[in-house]
PDB file of N, CA and C in Angstrom:
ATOM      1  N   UNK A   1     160.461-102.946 -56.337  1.00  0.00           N
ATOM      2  CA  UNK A   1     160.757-102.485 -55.003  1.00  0.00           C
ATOM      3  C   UNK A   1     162.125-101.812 -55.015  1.00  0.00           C
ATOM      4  N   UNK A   2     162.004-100.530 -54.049  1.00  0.00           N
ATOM      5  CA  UNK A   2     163.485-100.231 -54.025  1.00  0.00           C
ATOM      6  C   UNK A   2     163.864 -99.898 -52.854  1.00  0.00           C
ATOM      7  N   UNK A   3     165.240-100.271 -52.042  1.00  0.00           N
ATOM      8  CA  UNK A   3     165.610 -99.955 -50.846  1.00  0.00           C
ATOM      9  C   UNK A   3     166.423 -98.932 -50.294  1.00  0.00           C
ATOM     10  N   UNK A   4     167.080 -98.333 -48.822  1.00  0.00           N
ATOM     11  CA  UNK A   4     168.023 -97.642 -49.193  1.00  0.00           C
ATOM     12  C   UNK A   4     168.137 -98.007 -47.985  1.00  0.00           C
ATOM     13  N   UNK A   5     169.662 -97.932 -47.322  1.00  0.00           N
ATOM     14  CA  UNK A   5     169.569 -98.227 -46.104  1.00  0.00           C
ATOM     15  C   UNK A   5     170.577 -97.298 -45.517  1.00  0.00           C
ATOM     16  N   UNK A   6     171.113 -97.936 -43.998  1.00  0.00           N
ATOM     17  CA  UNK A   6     172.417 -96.736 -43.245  1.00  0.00           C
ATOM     18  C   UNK A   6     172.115 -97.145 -42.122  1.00  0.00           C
ATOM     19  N   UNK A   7     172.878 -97.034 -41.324  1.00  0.00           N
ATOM     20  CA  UNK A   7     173.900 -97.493 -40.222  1.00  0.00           C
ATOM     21  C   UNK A   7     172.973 -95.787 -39.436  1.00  0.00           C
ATOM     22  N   UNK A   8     172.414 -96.778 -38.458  1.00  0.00           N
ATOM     23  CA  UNK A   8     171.966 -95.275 -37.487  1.00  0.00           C
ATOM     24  C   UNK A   8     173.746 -94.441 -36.456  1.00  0.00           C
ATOM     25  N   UNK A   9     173.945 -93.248 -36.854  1.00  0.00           N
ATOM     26  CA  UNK A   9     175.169 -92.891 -36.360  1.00  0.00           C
ATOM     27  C   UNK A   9     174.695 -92.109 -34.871  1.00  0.00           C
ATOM     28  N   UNK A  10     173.525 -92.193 -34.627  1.00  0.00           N
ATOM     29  CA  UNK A  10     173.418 -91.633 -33.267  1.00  0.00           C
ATOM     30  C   UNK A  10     173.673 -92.302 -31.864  1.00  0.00           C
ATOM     31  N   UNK A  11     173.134 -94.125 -32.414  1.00  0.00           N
ATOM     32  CA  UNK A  11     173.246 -94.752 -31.030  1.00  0.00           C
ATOM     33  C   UNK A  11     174.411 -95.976 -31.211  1.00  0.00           C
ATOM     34  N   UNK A  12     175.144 -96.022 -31.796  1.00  0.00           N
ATOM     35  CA  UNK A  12     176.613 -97.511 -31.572  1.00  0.00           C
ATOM     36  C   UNK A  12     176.086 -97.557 -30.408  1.00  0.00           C
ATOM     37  N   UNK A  13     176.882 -98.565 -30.411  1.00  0.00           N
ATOM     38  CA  UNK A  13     176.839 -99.838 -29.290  1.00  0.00           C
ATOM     39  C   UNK A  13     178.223 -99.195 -29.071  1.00  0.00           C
ATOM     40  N   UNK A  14     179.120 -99.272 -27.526  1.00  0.00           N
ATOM     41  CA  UNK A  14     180.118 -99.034 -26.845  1.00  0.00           C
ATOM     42  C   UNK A  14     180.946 -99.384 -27.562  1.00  0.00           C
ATOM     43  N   UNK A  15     181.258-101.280 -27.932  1.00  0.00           N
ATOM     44  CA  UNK A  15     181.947-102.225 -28.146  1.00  0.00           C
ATOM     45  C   UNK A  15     181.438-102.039 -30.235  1.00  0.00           C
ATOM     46  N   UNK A  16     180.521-101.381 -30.334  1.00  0.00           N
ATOM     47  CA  UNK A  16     180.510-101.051 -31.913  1.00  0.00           C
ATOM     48  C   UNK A  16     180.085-102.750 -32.390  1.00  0.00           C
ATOM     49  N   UNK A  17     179.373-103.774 -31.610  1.00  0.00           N
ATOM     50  CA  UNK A  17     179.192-104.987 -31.548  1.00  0.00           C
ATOM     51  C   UNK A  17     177.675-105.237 -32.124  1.00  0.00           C
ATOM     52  N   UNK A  18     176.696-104.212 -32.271  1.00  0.00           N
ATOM     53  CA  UNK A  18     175.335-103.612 -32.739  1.00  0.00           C
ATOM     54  C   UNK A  18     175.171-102.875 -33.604  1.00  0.00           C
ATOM     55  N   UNK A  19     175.002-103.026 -34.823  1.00  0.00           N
ATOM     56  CA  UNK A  19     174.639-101.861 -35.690  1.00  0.00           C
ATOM     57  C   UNK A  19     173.021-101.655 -35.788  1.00  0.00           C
ATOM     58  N   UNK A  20     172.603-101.308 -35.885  1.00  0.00           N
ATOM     59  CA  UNK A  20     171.382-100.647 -36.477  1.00  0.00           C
ATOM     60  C   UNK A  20     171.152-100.070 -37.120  1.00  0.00           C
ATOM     61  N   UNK A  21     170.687-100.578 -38.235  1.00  0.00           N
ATOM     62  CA  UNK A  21     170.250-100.320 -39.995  1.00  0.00           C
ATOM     63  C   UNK A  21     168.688 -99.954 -40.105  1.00  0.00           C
ATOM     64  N   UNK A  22     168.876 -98.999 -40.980  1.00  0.00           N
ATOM     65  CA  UNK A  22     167.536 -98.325 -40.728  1.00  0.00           C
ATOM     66  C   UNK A  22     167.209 -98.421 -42.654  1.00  0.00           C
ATOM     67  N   UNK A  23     166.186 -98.753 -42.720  1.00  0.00           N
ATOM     68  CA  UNK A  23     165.631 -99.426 -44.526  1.00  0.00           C
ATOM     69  C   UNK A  23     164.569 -97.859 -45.019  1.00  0.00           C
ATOM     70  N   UNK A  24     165.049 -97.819 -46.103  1.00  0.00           N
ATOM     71  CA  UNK A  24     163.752 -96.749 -46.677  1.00  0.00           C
ATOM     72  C   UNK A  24     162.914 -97.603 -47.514  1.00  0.00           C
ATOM     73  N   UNK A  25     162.099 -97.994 -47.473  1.00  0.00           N
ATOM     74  CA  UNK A  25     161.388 -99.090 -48.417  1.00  0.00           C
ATOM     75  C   UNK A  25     160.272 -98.535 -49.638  1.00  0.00           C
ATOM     76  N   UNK A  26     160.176 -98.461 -50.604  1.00  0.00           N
ATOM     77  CA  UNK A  26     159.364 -98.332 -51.207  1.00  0.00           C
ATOM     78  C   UNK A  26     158.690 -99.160 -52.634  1.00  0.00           C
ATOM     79  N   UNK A  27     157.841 -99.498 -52.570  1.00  0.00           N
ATOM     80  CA  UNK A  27     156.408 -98.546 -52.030  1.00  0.00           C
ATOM     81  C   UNK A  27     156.499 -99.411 -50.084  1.00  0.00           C
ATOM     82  N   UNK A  28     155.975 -98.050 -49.521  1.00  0.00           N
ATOM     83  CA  UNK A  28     156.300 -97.922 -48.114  1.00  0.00           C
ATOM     84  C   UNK A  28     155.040 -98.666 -47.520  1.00  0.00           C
ATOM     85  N   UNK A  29     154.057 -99.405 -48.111  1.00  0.00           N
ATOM     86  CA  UNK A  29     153.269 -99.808 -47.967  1.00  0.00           C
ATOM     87  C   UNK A  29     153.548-101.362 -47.209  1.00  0.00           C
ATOM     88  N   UNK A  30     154.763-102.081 -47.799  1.00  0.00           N
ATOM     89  CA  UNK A  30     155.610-103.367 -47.714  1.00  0.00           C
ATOM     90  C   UNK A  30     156.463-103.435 -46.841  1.00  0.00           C
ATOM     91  N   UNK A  31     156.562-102.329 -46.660  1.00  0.00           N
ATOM     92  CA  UNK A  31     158.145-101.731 -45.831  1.00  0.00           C
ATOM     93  C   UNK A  31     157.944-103.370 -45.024  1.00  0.00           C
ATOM     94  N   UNK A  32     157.087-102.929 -43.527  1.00  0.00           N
ATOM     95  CA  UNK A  32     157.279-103.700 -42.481  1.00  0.00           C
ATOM     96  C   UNK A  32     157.059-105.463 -42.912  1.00  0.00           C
ATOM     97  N   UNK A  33     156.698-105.585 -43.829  1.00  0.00           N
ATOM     98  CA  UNK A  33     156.361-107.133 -44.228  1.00  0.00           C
ATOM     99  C   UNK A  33     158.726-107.189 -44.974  1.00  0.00           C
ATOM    100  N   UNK A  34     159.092-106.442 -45.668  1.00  0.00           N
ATOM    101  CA  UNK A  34     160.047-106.662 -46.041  1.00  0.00           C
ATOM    102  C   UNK A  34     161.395-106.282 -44.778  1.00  0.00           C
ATOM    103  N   UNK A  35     160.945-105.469 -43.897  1.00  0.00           N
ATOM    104  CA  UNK A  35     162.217-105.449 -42.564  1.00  0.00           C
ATOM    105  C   UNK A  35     161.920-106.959 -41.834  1.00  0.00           C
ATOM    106  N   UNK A  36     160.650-107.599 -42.197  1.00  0.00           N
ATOM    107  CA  UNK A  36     160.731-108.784 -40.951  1.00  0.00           C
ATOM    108  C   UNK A  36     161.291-109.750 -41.806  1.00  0.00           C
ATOM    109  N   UNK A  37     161.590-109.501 -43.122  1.00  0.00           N
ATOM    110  CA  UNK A  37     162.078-110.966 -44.089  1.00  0.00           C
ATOM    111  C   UNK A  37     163.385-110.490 -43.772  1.00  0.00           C
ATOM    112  N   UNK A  38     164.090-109.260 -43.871  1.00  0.00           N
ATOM    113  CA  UNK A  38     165.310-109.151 -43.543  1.00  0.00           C
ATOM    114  C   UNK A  38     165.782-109.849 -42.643  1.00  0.00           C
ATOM    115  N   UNK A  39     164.849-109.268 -41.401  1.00  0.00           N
ATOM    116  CA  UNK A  39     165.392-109.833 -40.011  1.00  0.00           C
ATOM    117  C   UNK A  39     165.574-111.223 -39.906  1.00  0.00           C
ATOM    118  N   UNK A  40     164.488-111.997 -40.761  1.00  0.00           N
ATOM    119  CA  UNK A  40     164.762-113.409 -41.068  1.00  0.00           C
ATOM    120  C   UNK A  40     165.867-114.134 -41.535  1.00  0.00           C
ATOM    121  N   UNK A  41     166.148-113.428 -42.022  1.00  0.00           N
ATOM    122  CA  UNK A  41     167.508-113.906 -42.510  1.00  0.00           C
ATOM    123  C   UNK A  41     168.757-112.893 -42.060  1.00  0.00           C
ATOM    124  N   UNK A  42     168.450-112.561 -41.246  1.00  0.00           N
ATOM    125  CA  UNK A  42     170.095-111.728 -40.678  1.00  0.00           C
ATOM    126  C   UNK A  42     171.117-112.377 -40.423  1.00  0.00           C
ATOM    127  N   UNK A  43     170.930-114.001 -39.872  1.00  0.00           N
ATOM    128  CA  UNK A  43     172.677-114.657 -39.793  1.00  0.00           C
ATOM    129  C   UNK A  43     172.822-114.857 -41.453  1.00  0.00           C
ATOM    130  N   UNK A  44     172.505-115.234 -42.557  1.00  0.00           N
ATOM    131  CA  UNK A  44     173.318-115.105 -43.396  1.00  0.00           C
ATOM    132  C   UNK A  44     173.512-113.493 -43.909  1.00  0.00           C
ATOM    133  N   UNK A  45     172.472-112.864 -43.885  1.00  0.00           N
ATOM    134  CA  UNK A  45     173.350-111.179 -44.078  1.00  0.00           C
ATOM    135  C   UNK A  45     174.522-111.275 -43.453  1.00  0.00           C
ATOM    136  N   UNK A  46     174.246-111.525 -41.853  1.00  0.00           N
ATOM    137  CA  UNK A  46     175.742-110.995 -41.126  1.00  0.00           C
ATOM    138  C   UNK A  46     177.002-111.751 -41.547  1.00  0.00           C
ATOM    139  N   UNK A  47     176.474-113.328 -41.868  1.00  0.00           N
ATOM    140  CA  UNK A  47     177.968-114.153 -42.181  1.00  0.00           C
ATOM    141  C   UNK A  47     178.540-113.274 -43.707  1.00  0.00           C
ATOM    142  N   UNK A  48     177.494-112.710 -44.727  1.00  0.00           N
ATOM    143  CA  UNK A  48     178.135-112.080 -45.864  1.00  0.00           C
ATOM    144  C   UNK A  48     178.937-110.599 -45.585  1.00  0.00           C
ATOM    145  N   UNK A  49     178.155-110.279 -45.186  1.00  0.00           N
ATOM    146  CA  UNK A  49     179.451-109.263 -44.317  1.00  0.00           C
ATOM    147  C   UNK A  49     180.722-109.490 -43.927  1.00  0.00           C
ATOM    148  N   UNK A  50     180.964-110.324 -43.113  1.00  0.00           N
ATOM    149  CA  UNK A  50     181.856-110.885 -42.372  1.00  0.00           C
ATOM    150  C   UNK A  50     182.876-111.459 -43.208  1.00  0.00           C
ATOM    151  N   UNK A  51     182.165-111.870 -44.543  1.00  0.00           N
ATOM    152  CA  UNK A  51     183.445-112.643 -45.426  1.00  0.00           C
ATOM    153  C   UNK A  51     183.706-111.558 -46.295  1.00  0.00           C
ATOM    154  N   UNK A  52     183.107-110.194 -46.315  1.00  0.00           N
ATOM    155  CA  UNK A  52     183.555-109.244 -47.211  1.00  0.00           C
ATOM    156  C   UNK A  52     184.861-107.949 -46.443  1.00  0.00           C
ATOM    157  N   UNK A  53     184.283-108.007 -45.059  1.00  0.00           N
ATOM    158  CA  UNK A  53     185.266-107.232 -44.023  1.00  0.00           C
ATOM    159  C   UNK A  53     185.579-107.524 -42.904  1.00  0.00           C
ATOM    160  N   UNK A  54     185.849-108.930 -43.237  1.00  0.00           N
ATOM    161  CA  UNK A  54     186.362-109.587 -42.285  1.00  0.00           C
ATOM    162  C   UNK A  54     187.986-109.239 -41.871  1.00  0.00           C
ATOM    163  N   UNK A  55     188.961-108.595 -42.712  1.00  0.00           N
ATOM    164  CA  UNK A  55     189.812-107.953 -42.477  1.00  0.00           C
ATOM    165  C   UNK A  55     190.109-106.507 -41.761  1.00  0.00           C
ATOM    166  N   UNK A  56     189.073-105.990 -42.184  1.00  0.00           N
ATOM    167  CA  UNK A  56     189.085-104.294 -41.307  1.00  0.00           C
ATOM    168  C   UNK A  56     188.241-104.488 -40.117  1.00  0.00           C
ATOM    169  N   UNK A  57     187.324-105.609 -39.693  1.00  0.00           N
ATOM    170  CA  UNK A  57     186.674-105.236 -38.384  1.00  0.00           C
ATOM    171  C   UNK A  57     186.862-106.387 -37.824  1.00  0.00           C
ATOM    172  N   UNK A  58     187.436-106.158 -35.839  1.00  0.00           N
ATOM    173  CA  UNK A  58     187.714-106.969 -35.256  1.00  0.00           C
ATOM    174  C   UNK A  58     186.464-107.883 -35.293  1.00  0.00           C
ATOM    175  N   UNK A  59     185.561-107.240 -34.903  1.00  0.00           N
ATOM    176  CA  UNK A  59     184.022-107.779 -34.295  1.00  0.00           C
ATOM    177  C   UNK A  59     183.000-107.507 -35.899  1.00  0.00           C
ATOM    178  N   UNK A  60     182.159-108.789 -36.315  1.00  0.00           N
ATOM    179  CA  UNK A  60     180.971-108.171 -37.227  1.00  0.00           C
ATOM    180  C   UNK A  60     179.894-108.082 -35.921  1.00  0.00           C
ATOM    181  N   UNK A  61     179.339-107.115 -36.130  1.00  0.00           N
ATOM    182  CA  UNK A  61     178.536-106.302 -35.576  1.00  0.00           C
ATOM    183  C   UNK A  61     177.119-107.357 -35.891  1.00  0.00           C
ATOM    184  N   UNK A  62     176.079-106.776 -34.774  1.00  0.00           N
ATOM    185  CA  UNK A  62     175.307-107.749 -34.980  1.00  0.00           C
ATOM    186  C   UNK A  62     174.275-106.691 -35.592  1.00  0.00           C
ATOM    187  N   UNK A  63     173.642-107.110 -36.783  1.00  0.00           N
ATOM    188  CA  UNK A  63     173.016-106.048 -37.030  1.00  0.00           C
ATOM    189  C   UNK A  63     171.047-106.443 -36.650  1.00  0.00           C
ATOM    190  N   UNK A  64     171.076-105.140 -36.734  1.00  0.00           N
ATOM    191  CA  UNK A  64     169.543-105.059 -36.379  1.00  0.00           C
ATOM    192  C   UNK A  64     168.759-104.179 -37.535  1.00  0.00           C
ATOM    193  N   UNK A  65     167.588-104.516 -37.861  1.00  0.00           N
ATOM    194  CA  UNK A  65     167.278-103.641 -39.198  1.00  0.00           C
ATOM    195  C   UNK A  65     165.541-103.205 -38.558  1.00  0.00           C
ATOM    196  N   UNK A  66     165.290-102.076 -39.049  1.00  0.00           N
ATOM    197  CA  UNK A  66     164.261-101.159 -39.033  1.00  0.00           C
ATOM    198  C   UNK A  66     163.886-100.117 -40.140  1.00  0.00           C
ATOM    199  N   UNK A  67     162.761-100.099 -39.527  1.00  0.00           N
ATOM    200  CA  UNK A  67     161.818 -99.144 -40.943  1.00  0.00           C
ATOM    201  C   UNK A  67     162.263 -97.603 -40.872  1.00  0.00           C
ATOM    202  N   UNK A  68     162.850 -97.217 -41.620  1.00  0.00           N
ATOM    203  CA  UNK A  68     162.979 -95.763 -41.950  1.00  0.00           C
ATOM    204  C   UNK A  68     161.542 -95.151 -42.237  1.00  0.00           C
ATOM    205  N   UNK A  69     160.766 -93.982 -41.700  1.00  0.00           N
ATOM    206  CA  UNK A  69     159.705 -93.627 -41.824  1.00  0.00           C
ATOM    207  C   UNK A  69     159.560 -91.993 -42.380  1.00  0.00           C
ATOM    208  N   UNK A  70     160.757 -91.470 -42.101  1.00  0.00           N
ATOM    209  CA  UNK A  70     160.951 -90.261 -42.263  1.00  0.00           C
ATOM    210  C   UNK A  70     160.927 -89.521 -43.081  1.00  0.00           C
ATOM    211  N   UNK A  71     160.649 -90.032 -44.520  1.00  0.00           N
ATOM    212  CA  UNK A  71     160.114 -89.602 -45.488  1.00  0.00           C
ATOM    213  C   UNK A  71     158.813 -90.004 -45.658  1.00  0.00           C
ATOM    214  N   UNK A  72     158.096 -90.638 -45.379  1.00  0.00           N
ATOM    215  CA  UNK A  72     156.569 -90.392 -45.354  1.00  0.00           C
ATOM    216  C   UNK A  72     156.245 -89.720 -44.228  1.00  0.00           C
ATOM    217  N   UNK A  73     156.786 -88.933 -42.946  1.00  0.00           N
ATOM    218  CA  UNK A  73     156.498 -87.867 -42.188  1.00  0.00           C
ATOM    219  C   UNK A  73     156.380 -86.608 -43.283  1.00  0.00           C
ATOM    220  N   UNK A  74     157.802 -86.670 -43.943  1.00  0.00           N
ATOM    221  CA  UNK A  74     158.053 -85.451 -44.203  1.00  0.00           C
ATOM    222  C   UNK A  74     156.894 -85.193 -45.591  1.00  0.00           C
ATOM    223  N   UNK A  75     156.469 -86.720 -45.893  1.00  0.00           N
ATOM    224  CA  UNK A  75     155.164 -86.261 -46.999  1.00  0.00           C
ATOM    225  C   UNK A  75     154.174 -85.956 -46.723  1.00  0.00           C
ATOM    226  N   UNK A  76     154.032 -86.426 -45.673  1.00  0.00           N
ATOM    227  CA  UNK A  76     152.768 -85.849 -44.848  1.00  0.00           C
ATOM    228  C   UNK A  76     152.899 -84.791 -44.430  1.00  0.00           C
ATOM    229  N   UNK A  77     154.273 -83.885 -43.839  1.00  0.00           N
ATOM    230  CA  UNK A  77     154.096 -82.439 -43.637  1.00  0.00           C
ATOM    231  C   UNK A  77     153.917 -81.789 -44.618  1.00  0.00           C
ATOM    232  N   UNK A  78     154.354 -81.626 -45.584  1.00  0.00           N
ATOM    233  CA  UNK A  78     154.396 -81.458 -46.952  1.00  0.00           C
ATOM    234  C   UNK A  78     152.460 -81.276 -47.451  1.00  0.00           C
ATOM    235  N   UNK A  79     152.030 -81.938 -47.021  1.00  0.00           N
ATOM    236  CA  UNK A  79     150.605 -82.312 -47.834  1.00  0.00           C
ATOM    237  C   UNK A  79     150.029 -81.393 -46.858  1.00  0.00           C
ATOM    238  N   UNK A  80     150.085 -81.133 -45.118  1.00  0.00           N
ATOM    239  CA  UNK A  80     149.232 -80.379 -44.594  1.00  0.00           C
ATOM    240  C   UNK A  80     149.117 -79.039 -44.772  1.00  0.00           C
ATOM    241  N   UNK A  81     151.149 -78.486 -45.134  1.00  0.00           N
ATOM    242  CA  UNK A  81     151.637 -77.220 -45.137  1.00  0.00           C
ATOM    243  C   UNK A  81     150.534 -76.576 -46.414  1.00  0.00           C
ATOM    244  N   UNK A  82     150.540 -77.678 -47.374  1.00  0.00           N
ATOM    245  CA  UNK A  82     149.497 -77.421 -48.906  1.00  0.00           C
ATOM    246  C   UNK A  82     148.523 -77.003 -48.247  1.00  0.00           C
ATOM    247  N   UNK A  83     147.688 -77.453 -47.471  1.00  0.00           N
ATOM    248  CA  UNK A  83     146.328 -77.371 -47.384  1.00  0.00           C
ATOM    249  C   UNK A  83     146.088 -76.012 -46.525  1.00  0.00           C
TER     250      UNK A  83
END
C-alpha cells in the first residue's frame, strides 16, 4: 500500500483549530476501508503531532482525514478522451 497526503489549503478553519487531510490511497480500491482506520485512531495521530510541534503551534489542530479521489477522475478522463 502506498499513501500520500496534504493539508486541504482551500478551507482552514478561522482559529486554524481543523485541518483537513486529504489521503491518495493506493490501490484506490482500500482507500475508504483505510481513511476509516485512520480516523480510528486520530487521537493518537493528533497526540504524535503535538509532541513533534508542539513548539511552533499554539493550538494542534484537530485533524480530519478524507479520500483524495482526484486521480482516479483524472483516470477516468483520460480513458474516455482515448475512446
Amino acid at each position: 500500500m502506498m499513501a500520500t497526503a496534504w493539508p486541504d489549503p482551500q478551507e482552514p478553519s478561522p482559529d486554524m483549530s481543523i485541518a483537513r487531510v486529504y489521503l491518495s490511497v493506493f490501490p484506490s480500491e482500500r482507500s475508504q476501508e483505510i481513511v476509516k482506520n485512520i480516523n480510528d485512531n486520530m487521537k493518537s495521530i493528533r497526540y504524535e503531532l503535538g509532541t513533534r510541534v508542539r513548539h511552533q503551534l499554539r493550538i494542534i489542530p484537530e485533524l480530519k482525514f478524507f479520500v483524495d479521489d482526484s486521480l482516479d477522475y483524472a483516470e477516468r478522463i483520460d480513458e474516455l478522451l482515448k475512446k
